[in-house]
Protein backbone atom coordinates (compact mmCIF):
# COMPACT_ATOMS: atom_id res chain seq x y z
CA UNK A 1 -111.94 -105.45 -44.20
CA UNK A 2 -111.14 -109.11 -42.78
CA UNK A 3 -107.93 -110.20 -41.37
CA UNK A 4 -107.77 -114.04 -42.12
CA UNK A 5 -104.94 -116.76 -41.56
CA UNK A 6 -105.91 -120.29 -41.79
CA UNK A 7 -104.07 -123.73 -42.11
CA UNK A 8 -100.89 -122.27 -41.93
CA UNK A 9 -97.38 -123.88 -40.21
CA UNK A 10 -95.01 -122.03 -38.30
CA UNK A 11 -91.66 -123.87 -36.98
CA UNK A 12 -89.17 -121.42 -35.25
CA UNK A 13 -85.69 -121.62 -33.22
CA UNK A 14 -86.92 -124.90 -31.49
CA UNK A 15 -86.34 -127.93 -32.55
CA UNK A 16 -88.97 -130.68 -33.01
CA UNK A 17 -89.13 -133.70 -30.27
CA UNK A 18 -87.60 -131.69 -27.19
CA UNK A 19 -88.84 -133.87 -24.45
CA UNK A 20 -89.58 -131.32 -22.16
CA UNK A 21 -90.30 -126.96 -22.56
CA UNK A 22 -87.31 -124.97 -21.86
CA UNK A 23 -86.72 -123.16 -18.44
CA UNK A 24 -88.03 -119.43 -17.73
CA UNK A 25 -84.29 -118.24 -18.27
CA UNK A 26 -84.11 -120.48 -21.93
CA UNK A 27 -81.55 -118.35 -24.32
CA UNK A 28 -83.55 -118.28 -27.03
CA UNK A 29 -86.63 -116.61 -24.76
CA UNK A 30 -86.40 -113.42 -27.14
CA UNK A 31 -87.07 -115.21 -30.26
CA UNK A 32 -90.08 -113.36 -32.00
CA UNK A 33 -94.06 -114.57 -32.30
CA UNK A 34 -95.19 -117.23 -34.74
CA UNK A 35 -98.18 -114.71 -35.39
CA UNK A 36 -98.80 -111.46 -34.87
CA UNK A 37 -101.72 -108.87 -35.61
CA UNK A 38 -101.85 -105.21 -34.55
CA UNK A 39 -104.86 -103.28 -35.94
CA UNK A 40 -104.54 -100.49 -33.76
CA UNK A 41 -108.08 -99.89 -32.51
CA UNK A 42 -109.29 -100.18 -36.41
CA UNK A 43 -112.57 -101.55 -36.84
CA UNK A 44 -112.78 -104.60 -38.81
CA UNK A 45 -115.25 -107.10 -39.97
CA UNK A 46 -113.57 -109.83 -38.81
CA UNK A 47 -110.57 -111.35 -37.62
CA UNK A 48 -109.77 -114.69 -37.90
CA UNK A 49 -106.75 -117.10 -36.78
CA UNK A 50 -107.77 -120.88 -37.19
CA UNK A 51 -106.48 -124.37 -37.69
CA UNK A 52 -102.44 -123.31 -37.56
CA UNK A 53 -99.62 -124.97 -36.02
CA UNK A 54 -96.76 -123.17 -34.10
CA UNK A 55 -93.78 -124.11 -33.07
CA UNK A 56 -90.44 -123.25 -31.05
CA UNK A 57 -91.22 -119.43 -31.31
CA UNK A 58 -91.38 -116.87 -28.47
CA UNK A 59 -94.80 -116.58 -28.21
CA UNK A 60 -97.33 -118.45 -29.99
CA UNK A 61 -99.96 -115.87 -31.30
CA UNK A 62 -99.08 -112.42 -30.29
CA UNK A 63 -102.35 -110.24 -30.44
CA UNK A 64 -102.52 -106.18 -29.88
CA UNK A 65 -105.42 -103.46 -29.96
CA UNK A 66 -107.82 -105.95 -31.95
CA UNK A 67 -111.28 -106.17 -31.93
CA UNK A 68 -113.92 -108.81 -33.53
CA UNK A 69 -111.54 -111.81 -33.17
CA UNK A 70 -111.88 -115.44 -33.25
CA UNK A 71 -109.19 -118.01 -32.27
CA UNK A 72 -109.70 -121.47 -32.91
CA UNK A 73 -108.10 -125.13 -33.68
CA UNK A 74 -104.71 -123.56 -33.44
CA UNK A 75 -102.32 -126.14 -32.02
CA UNK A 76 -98.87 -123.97 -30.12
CA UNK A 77 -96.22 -125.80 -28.76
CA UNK A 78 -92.65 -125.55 -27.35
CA UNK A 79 -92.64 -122.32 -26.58
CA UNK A 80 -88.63 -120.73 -26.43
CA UNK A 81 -89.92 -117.45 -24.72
CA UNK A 82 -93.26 -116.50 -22.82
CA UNK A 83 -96.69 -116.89 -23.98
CA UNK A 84 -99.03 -119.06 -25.97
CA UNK A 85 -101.58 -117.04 -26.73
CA UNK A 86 -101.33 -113.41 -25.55
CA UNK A 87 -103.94 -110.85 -26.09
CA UNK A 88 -103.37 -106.88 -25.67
CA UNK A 89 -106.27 -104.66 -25.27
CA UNK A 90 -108.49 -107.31 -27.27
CA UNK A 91 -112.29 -106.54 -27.31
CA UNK A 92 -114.94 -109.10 -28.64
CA UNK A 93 -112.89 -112.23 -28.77
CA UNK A 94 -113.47 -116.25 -28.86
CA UNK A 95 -110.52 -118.42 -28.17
CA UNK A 96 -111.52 -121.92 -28.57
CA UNK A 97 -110.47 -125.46 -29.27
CA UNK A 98 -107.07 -124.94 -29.38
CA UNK A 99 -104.19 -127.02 -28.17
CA UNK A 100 -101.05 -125.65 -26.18
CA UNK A 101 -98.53 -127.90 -25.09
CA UNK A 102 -94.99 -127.11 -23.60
CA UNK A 103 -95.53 -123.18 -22.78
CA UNK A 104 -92.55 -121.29 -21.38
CA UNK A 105 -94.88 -119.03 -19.40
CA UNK A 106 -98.44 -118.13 -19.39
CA UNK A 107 -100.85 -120.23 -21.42
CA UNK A 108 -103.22 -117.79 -22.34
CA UNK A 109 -102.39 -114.37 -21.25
CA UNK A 110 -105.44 -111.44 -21.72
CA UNK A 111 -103.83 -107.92 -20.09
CA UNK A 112 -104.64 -104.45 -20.41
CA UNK A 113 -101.70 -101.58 -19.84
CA UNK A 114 -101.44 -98.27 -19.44
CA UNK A 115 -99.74 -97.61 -23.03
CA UNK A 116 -102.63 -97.60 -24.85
CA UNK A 117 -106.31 -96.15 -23.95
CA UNK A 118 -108.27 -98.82 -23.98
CA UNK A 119 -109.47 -102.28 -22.20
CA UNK A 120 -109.58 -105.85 -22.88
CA UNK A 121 -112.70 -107.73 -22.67
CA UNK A 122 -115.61 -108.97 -24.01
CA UNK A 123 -113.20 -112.36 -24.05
CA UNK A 124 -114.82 -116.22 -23.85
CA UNK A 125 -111.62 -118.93 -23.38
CA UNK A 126 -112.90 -121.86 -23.97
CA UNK A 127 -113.09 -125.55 -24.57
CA UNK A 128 -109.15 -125.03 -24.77
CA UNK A 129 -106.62 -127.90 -23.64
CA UNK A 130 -103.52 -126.08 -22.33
CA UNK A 131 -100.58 -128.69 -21.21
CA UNK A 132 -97.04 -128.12 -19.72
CA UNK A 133 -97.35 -124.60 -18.76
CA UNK A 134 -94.40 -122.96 -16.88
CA UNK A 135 -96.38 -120.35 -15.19
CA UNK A 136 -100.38 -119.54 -14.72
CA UNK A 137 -101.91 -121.56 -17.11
CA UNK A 138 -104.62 -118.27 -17.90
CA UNK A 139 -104.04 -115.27 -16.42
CA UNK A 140 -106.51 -112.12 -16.76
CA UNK A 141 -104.13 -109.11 -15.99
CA UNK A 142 -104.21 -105.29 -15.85
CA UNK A 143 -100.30 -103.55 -15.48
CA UNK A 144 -99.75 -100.19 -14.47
CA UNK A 145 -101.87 -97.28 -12.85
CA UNK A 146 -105.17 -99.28 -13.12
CA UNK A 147 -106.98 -97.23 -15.56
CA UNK A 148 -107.93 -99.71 -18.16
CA UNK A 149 -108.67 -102.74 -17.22
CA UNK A 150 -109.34 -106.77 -18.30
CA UNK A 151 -113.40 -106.87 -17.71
CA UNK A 152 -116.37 -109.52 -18.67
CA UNK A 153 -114.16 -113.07 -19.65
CA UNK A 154 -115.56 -116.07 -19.42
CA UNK A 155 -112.98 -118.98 -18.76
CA UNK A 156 -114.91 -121.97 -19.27
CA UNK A 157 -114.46 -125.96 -20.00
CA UNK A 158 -110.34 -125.55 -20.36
CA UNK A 159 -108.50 -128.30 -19.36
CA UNK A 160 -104.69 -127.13 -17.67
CA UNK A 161 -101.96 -128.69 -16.57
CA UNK A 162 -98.68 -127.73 -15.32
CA UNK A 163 -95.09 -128.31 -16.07
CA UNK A 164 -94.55 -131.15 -13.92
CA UNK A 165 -90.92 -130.18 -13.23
CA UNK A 166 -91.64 -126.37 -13.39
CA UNK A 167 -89.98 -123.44 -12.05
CA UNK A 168 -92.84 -121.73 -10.48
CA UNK A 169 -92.71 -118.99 -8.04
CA UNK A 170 -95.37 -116.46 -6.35
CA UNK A 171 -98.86 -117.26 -6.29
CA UNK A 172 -99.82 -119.25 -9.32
CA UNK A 173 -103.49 -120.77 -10.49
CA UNK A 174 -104.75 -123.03 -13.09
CA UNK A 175 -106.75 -119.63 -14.38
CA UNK A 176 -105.22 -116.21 -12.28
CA UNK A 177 -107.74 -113.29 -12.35
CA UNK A 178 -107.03 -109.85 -11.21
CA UNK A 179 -109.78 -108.83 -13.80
CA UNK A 180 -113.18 -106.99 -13.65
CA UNK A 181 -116.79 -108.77 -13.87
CA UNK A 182 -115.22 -112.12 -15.04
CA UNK A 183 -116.73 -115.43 -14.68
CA UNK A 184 -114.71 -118.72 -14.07
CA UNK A 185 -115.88 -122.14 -14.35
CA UNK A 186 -116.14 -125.68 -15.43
CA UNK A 187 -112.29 -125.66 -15.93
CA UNK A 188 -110.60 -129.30 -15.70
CA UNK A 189 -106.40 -128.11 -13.99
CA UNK A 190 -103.88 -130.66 -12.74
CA UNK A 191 -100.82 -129.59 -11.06
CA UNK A 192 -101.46 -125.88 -9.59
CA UNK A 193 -101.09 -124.57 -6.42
CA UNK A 194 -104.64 -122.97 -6.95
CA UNK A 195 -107.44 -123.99 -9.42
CA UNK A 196 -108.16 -120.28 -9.03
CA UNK A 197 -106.00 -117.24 -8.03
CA UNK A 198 -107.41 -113.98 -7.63
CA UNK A 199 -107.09 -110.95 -6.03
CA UNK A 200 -107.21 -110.63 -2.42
């Protein structure tokens, strides 16, 4: 069966109009998702998250163990917490034309775990405009032991900036990659130390 939400408005702990995103060590980082889907590993036809509008929540979209998934003409902003978009073990997934503006952390985030037996990828970002991030604007990630990993993304035609007054630390790129078989291009960033960060 299909998993669908569309046109829908989310407004959590943040208030509208803040003139700036909230530091990494914000009181109100905990605050929960403005969307989230677990299937599990379940097969579906389809899943489907378009045209919604987020606000002031931890994370923006909060994906886990999905597969078949499109993500598009969401607009997230002001995040209290970490993430705009993050997808968990996600396999066969387009995130496109959305709009992320004053992100607490990572813009996009696409990471693979040990918890669960399974990789992400299959994943094309793009055509995304991602403003005001805190941290790596997209990172491609794999935590723990190594044996899944985040393999074949395409990052194309995003346009990043940073938080201009930011509290960045470590090595930190417009897109960060310590994926698999990924391909990286044709991205538009402003305000990195790196247009691209990957492992050494």
């Amino acid at each position: 069966s299909d998993i669908s939400v569309k046109d829908t408005t989310i407004v959590g702990p943040r208030p509208e109009g803040w003139e700036k995103s909230p530091s990494r060590h914000d009181v109100d980082s905990r605050s929960p998702a403005g969307i989230t889907i677990r299937t599990d590993g379940e097969e579906r036809s389809v899943i489907d998250i378009s045209g919604c509008r987020v606000s002031g929540c931890g994370i923006g979209i909060l994906t886990g163990q999905t597969r078949h998934m499109v993500i598009e003409r969401n607009m997230i902003m002001d995040n209290t917490g970490q993430h705009g978009l993050y997808l968990s073990h996600t396999i066969d997934c387009v995130v496109r034309d959305n709009a992320l503006a004053g992100i607490n952390l990572q813009g996009i985030k696409v990471q693979a775990t040990d918890s669960h037996d399974s990789d992400s990828g299959s994943v094309i970002i793009a055509d995304n405009d991602i403003a005001g991030v805190n941290s790596h604007g997209i990172l491609l990630t794999t935590l723990g032991d190594q044996k899944n990993a985040v393999r074949n993304v395409i990052v194309t035609g995003n346009r990043i900036s940073s938080k201009i007054d930011g509290d960045r630390q470590g090595e930190i790129g417009a897109v960060t990659n310590y994926g698999d078989n990924c391909l990286i291009e044709g991205n538009t960033t402003v305000g990195f130390e790196y247009d691209i960060w990957e492992r050494q």
